[in-house]
Protein backbone atom coordinates (compact mmCIF):
# COMPACT_ATOMS: atom_id res chain seq x y z
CA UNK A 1 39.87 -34.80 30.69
CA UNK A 2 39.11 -36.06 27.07
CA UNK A 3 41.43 -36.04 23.94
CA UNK A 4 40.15 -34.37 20.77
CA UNK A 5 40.23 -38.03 19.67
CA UNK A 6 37.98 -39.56 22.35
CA UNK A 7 35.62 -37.05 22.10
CA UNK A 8 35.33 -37.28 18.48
CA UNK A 9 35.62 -41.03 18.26
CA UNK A 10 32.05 -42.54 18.81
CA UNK A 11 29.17 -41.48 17.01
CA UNK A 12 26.93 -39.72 19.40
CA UNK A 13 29.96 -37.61 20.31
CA UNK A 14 30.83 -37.00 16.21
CA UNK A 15 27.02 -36.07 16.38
CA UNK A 16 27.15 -33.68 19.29
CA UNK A 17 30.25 -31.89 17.85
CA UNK A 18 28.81 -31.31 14.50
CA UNK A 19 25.43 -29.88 16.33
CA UNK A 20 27.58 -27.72 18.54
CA UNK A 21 29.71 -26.47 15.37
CA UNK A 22 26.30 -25.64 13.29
CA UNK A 23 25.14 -23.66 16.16
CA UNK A 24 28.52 -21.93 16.39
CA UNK A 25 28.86 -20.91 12.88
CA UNK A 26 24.85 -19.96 12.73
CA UNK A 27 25.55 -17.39 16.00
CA UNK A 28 28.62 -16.03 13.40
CA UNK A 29 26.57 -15.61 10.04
CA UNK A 30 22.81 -15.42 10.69
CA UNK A 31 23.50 -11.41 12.29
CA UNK A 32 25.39 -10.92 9.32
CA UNK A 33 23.91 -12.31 6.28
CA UNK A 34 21.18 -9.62 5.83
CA UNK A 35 24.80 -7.49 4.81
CA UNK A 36 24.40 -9.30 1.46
CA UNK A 37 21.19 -7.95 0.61
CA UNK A 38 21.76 -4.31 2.23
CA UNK A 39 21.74 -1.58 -0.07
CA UNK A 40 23.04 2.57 0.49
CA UNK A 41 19.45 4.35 1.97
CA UNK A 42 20.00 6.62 -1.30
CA UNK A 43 19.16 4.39 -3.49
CA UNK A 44 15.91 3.88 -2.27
CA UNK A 45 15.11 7.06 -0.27
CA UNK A 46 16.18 10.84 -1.28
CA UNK A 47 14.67 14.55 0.39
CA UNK A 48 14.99 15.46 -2.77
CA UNK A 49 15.51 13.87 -6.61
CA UNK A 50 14.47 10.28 -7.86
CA UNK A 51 16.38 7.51 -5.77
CA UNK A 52 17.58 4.77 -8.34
CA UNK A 53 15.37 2.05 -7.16
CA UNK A 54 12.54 4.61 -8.21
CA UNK A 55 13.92 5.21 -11.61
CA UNK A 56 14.74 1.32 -12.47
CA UNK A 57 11.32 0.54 -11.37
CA UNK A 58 9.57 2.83 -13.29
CA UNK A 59 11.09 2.27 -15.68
CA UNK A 60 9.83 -1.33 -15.81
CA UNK A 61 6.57 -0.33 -15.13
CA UNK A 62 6.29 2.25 -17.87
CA UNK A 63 7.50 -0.12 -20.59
CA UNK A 64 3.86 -2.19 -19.58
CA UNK A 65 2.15 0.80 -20.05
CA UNK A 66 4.25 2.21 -23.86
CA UNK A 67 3.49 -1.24 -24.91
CA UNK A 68 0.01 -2.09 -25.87
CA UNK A 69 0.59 -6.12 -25.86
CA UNK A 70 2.87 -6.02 -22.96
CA UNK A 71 0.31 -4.12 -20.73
CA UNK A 72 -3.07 -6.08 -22.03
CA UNK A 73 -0.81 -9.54 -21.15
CA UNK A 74 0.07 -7.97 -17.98
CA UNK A 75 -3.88 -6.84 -17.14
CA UNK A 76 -5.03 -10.23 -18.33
CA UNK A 77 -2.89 -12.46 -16.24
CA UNK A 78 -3.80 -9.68 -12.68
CA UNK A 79 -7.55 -10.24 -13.44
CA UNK A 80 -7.45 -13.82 -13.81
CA UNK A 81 -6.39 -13.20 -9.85
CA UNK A 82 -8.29 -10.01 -8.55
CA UNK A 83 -9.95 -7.73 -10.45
CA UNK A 84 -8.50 -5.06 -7.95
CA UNK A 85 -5.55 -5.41 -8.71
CA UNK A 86 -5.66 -4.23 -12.21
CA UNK A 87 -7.23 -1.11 -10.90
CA UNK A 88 -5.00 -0.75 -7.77
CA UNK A 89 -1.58 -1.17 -9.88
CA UNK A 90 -3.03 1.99 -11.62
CA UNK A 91 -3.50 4.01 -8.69
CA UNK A 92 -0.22 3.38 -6.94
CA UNK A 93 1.37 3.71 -10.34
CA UNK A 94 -0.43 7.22 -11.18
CA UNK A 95 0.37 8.48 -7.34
CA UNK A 96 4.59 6.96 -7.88
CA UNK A 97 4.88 9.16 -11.32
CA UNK A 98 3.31 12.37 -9.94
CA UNK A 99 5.68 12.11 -7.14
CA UNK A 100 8.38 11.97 -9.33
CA UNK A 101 7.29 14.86 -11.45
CA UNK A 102 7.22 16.86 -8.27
CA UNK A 103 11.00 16.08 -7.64
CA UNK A 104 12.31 16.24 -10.82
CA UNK A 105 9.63 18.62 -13.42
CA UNK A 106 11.94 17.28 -16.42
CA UNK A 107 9.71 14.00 -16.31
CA UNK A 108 6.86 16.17 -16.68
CA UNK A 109 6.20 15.76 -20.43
CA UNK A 110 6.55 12.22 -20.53
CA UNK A 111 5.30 10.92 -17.11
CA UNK A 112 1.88 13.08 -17.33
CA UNK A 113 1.25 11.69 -20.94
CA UNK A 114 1.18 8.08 -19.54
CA UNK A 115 -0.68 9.42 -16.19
CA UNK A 116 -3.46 10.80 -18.67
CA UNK A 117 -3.37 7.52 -20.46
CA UNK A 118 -3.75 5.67 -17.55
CA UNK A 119 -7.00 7.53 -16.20
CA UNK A 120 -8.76 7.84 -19.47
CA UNK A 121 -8.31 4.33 -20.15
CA UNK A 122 -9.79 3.38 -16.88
CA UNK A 123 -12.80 5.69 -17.15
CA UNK A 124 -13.29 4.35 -20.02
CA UNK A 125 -13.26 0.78 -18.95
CA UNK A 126 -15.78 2.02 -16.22
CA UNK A 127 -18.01 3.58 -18.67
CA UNK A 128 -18.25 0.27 -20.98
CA UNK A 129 -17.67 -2.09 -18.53
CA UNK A 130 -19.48 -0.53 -15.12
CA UNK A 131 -17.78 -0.73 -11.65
CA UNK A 132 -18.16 -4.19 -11.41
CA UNK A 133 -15.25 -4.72 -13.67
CA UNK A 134 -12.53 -3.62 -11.50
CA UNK A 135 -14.42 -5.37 -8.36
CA UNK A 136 -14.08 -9.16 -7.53
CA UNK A 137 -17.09 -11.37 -8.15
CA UNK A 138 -19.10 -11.39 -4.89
CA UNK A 139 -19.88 -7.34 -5.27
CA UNK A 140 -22.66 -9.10 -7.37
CA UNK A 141 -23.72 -11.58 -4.60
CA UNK A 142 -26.44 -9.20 -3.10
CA UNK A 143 -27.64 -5.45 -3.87
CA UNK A 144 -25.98 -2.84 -2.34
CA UNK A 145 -27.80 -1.01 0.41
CA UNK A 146 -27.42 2.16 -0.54
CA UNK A 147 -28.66 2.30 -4.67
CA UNK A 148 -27.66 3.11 -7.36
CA UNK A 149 -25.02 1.13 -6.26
CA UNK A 150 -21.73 2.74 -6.66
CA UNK A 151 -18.17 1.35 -4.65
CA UNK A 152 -15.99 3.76 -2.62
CA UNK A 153 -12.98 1.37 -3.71
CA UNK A 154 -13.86 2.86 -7.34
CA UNK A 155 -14.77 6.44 -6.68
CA UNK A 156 -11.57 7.27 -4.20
CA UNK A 157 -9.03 5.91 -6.26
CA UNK A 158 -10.21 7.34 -9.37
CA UNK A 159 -10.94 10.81 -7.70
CA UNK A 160 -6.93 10.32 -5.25
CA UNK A 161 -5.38 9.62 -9.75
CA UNK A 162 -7.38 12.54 -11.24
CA UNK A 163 -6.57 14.83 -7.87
CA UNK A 164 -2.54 13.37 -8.29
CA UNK A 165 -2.35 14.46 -12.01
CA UNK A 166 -3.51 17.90 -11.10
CA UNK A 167 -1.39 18.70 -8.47
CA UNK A 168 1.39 18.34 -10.82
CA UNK A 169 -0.44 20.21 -13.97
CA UNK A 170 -4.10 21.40 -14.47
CA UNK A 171 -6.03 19.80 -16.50
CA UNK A 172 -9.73 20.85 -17.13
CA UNK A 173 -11.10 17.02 -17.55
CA UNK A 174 -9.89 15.70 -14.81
CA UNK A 175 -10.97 18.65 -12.82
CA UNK A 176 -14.30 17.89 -13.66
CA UNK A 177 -13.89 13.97 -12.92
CA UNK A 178 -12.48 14.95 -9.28
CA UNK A 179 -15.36 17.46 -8.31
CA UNK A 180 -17.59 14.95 -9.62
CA UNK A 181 -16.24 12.11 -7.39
CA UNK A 182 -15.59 14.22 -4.48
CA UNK A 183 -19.54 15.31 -4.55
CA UNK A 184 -20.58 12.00 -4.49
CA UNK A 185 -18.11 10.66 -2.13
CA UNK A 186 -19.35 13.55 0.31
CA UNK A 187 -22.74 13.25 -0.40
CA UNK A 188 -22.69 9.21 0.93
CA UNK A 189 -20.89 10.14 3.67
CA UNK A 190 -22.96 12.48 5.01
CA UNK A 191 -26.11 10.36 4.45
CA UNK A 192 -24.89 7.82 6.89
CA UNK A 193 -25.08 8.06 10.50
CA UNK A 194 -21.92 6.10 10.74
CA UNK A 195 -20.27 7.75 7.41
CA UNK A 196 -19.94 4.53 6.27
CA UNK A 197 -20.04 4.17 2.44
CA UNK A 198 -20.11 0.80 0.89
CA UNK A 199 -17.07 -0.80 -1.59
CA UNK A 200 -19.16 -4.02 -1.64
CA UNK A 201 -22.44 -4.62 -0.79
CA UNK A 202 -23.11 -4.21 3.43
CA UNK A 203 -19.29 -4.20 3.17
CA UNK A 204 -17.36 -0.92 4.06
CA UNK A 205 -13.05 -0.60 4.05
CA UNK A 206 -10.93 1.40 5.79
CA UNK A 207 -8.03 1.05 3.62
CA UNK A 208 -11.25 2.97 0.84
CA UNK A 209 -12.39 5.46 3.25
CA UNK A 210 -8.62 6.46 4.10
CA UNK A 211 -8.29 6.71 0.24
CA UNK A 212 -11.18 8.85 -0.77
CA UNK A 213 -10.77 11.15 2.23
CA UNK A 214 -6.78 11.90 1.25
CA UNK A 215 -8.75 12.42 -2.16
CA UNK A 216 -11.28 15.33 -0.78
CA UNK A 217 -7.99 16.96 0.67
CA UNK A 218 -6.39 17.12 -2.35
CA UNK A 219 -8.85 18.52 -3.76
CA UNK A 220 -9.61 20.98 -1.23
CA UNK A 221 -5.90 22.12 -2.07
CA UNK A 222 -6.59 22.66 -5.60
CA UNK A 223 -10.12 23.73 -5.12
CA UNK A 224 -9.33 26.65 -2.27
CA UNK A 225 -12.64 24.74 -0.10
CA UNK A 226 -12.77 23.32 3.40
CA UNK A 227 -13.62 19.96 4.23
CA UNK A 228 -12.21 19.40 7.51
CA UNK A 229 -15.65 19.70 9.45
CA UNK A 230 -16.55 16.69 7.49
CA UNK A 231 -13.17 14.48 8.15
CA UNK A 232 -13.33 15.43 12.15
CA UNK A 233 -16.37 14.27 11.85
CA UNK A 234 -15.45 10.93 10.56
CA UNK A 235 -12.68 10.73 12.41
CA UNK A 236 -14.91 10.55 15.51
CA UNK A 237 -16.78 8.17 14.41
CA UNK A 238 -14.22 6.05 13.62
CA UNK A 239 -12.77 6.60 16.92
CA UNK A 240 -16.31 5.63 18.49
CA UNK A 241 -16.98 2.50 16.39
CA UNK A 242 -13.73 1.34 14.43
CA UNK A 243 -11.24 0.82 17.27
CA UNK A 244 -10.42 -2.77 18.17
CA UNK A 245 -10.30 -2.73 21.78
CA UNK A 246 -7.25 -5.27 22.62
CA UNK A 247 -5.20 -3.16 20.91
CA UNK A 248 -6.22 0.37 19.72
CA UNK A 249 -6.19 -0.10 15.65
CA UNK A 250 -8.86 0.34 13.19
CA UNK A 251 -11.14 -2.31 12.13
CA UNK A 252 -10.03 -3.04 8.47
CA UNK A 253 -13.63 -3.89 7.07
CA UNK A 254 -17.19 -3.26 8.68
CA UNK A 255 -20.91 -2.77 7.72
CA UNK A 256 -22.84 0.41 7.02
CA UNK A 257 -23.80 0.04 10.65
CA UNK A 258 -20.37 0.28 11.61
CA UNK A 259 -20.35 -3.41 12.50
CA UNK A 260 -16.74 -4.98 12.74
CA UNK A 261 -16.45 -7.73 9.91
CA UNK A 262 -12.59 -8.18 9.51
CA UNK A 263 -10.47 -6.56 12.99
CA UNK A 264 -6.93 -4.93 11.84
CA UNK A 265 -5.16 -6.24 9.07
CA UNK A 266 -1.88 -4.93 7.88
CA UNK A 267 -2.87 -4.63 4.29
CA UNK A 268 -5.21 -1.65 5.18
CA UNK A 269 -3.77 -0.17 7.95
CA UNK A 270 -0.33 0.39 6.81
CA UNK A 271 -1.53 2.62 3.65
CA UNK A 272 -4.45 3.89 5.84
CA UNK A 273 -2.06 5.51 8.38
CA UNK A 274 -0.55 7.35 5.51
CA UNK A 275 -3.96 8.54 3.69
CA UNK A 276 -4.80 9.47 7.03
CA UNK A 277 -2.17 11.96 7.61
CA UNK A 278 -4.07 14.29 5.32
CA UNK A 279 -7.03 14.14 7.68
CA UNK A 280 -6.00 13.66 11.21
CA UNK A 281 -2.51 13.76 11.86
CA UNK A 282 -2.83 12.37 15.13
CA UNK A 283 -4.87 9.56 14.58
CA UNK A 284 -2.61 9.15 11.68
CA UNK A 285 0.54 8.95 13.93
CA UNK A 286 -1.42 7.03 17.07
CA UNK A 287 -2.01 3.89 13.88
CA UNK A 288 1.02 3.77 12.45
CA UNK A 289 2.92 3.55 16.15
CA UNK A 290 0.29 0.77 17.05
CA UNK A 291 0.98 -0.74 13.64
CA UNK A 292 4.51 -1.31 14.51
CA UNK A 293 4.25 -2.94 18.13
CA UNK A 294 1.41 -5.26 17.06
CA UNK A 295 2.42 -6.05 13.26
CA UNK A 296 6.16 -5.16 12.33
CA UNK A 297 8.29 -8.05 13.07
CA UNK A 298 12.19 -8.41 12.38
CA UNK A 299 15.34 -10.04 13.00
CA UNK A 300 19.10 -10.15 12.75
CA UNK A 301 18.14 -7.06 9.54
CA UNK A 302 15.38 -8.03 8.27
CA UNK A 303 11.85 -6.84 8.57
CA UNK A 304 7.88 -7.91 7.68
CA UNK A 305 4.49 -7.50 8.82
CA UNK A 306 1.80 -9.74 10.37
CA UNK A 307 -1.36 -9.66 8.19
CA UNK A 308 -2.77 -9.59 12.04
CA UNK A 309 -2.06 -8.77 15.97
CA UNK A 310 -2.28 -12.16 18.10
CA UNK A 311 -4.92 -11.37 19.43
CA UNK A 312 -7.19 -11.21 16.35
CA UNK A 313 -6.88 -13.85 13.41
CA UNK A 314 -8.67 -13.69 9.95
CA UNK A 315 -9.08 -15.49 7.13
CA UNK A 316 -6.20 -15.77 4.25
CA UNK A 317 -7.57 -14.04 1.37
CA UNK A 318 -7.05 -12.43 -1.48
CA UNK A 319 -6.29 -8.98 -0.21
CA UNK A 320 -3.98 -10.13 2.84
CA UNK A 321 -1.85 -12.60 -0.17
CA UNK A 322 -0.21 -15.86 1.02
CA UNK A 323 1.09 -15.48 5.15
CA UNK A 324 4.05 -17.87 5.49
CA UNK A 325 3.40 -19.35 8.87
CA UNK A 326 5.84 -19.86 11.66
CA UNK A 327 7.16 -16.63 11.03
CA UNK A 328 3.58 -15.35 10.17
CA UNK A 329 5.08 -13.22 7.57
CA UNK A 330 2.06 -11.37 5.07
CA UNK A 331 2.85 -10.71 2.00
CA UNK A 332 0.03 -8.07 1.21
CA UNK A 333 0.88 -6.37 4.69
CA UNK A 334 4.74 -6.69 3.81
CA UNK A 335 4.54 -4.67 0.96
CA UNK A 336 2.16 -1.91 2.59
CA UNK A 337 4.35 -1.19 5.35
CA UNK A 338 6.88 -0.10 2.91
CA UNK A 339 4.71 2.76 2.58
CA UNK A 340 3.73 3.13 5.88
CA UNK A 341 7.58 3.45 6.70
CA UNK A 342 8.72 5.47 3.98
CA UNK A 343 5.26 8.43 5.15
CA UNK A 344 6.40 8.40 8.73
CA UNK A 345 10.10 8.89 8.08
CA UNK A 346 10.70 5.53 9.93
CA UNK A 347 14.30 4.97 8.58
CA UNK A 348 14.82 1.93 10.33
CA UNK A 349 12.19 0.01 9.31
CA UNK A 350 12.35 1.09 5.43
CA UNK A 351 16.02 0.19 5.61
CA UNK A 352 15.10 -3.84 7.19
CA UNK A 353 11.96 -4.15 4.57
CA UNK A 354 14.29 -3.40 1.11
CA UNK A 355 16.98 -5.70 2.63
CA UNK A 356 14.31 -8.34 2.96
CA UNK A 357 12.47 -7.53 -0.39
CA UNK A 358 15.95 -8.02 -1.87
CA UNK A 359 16.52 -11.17 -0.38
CA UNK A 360 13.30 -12.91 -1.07
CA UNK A 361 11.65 -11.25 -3.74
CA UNK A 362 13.68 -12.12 -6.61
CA UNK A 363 14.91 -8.66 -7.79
CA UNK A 364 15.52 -9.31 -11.93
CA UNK A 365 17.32 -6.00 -13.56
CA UNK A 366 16.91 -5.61 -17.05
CA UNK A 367 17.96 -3.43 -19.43
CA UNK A 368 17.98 -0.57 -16.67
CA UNK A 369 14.14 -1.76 -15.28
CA UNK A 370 13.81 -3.55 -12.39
CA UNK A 371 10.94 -5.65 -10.97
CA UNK A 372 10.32 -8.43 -8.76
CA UNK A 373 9.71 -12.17 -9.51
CA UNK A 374 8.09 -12.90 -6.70
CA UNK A 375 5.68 -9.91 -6.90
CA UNK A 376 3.55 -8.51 -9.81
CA UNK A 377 2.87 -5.27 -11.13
CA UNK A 378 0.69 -3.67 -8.21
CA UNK A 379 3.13 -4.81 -5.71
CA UNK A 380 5.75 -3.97 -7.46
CA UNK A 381 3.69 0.04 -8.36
CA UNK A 382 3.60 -0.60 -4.40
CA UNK A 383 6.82 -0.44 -3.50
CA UNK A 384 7.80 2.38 -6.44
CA UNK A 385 5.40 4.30 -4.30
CA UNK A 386 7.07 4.29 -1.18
CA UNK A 387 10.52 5.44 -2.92
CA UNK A 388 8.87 8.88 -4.06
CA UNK A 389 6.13 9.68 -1.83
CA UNK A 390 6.88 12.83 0.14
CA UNK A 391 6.30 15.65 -2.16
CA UNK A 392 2.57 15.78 -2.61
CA UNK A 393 1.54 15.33 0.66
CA UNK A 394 3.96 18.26 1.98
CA UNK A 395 2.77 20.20 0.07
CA UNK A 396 -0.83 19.64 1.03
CA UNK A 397 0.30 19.47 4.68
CA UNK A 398 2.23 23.16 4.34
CA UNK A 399 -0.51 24.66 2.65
CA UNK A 400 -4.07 25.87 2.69
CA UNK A 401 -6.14 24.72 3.95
């Protein structure tokens, strides 16, 4: 038998030792070091109040909105990436704030003057500016099919902030904005044998159509009118010509013909699955389950999600954000399935993605605001989201009709 000291005495054997010692202590730490980043459910998740995470990030946010120069640096720097992303940090924003007036009606006063301020300054950026100014470049690069040309990107999301705001308060203009959009969101729907309405031109989204339809049932809440004849009717269609066959999720981007253009990518279908529980709660449930055997990925605590299933791959753009390969981690589809988590009650999952988030997202506290340095404002309005959403949709869901 070898001594400590022959074993240890030539190189190759100093070598072997100091692999088998590495090995050793990473079996010992690497099940253990997402303990460092782990923080108490509560602060990020709550039946009831505004978890802490919610109310440091909003606060954050907020201070870009109070402050003229802050916000217009904040815009500026977005847009010089993606247009959309200016608009979709308002959306998620405007959806995070009504939640929390629904769990705590003392941020009423306050949160609704900054949710107005929000909507009328994009309207108004519409009006002067015209749809194309929230859109990236290429919805220029042909005419849309159907004319005038109008973007179901632009008119859910405007009609899911005015239909938000409401639900908390009434308020007579953007009643009038949200019957507005909802009649013309309809109206294209029902004019195309595939209820495909375009966001670009020849270009139609999921992630919009899941949007805009969680709009009309909001609105059908406030409104007292029915519109589920026309969602089952989508919903079969999407059934019929959306479903990618090796694995049974939605196409994420197809033509007005219904022609696949992108197969499933986590940076629709994780926010999809929850807009979709206000129209089919089964198809809803049957996404977000698929979601999480072919995207959600984790280890020894920590969680992500694939941009896309193996057996589909797509191009790295702007809406699936960097994917860091090996581990095939995206970064759009990351921060999506927090919400995707947070709608379906999936505990487990929400509890792996904030221990990751806090680990490699750069979390920077300040003065009681919190954001992320490795995000920017419409990931970080993402996230925010998924603390608060619950309210609005229950309601919707226990209600008529």
């Amino acid at each position: 038998m070898l001594t400590l000291s022959e074993f240890t005495g030539s190189a190759p054997r100093r070598k072997a030792l100091a692999i088998l010692s590495l090995g050793l202590a990473a079996l010992i730490w690497l099940p253990l070091v997402h303990l460092l980043f782990a923080s108490a459910s509560t602060s990020y998740s709550s039946s009831k109040g505004v978890p802490l995470k919610a109310r440091e990030m909003a606060k954050s946010q907020l201070g870009q909105w109070k402050d003229a120069s802050t916000q217009a640096a904040e815009v500026r720097a977005m847009r010089r990436s993606n247009a959309e992303w200016d608009f979709m940090g308002r959306t998620f924003l405007v959806l995070s704030l009504a939640e929390m007036c629904f769990r705590d009606p003392a941020l009423n006063r306050d949160y609704l003057t900054v949710i107005d301020r929000i909507v009328e300054e994009t309207l108004r950026a519409e009006r002067e500016h015209g749809m194309h100014f929230f859109l990236m470049p290429y919805s220029r690069s042909a005419p849309f099919r159907e004319q005038p040309e109008r973007s179901l990107f632009i008119d859910g999301e405007i009609a899911c902030m005015a239909a938000a705001r409401r639900m908390v308060e009434e308020n007579e203009s953007h009643r009038t904005e949200l019957k507005s959009r909802v009649r013309i969101i309809e109206s294209r729907l029902r004019r195309s044998p595939f209820m495909a309405a375009e966001s670009y031109p020849n270009e139609c989204w999921l992630f919009d159509h899941a949007m805009a339809l969680a709009a009309i049932r909001l609105s059908d809440h406030l409104e007292h009118e029915d519109h589920r004849a026309l969602m089952r009717d989508w919903v079969a269609r999407a059934r019929k010509n959306l479903i990618h066959a090796p694995t049974g999720l939605l196409c994420s981007s197809y033509t007005t013909e219904a022609g696949p253009l992108d197969g499933p990518e986590g940076s629709s279908l994780w926010l999809s699955a929850h807009c979709l529980r206000l129209v089919d709660e089964t198809l809803a449930r049957e996404q977000y389950d698929l979601a999480r055997r072919w995207l959600e990925r984790h280890f020894c605590g920590f969680a992500w999600s694939r941009e896309w299933p193996v057996s589909w791959k797509g191009p790295t753009d702007i809406d699936s954000g960097a994917v860091i390969p090996i581990l095939d981690i995206g970064a759009g589809a990351s921060g999506l399935a927090f919400v995707g988590a947070s709608s379906f009650g999936d505990s487990a999952l929400l509890q792996r993605l904030h221990t990751t988030v806090e680990f490699a997202a750069f979390p920077a506290r300040k003065s009681g605001g919190l954001r992320y340095c490795a995000s920017n404002p419409v990931g970080d309005s993402v996230i925010l989201y998924s603390t608060v959403l619950g309210p609005m949709w229950n309601k919707v869901l226990q209600g008529p009709p």
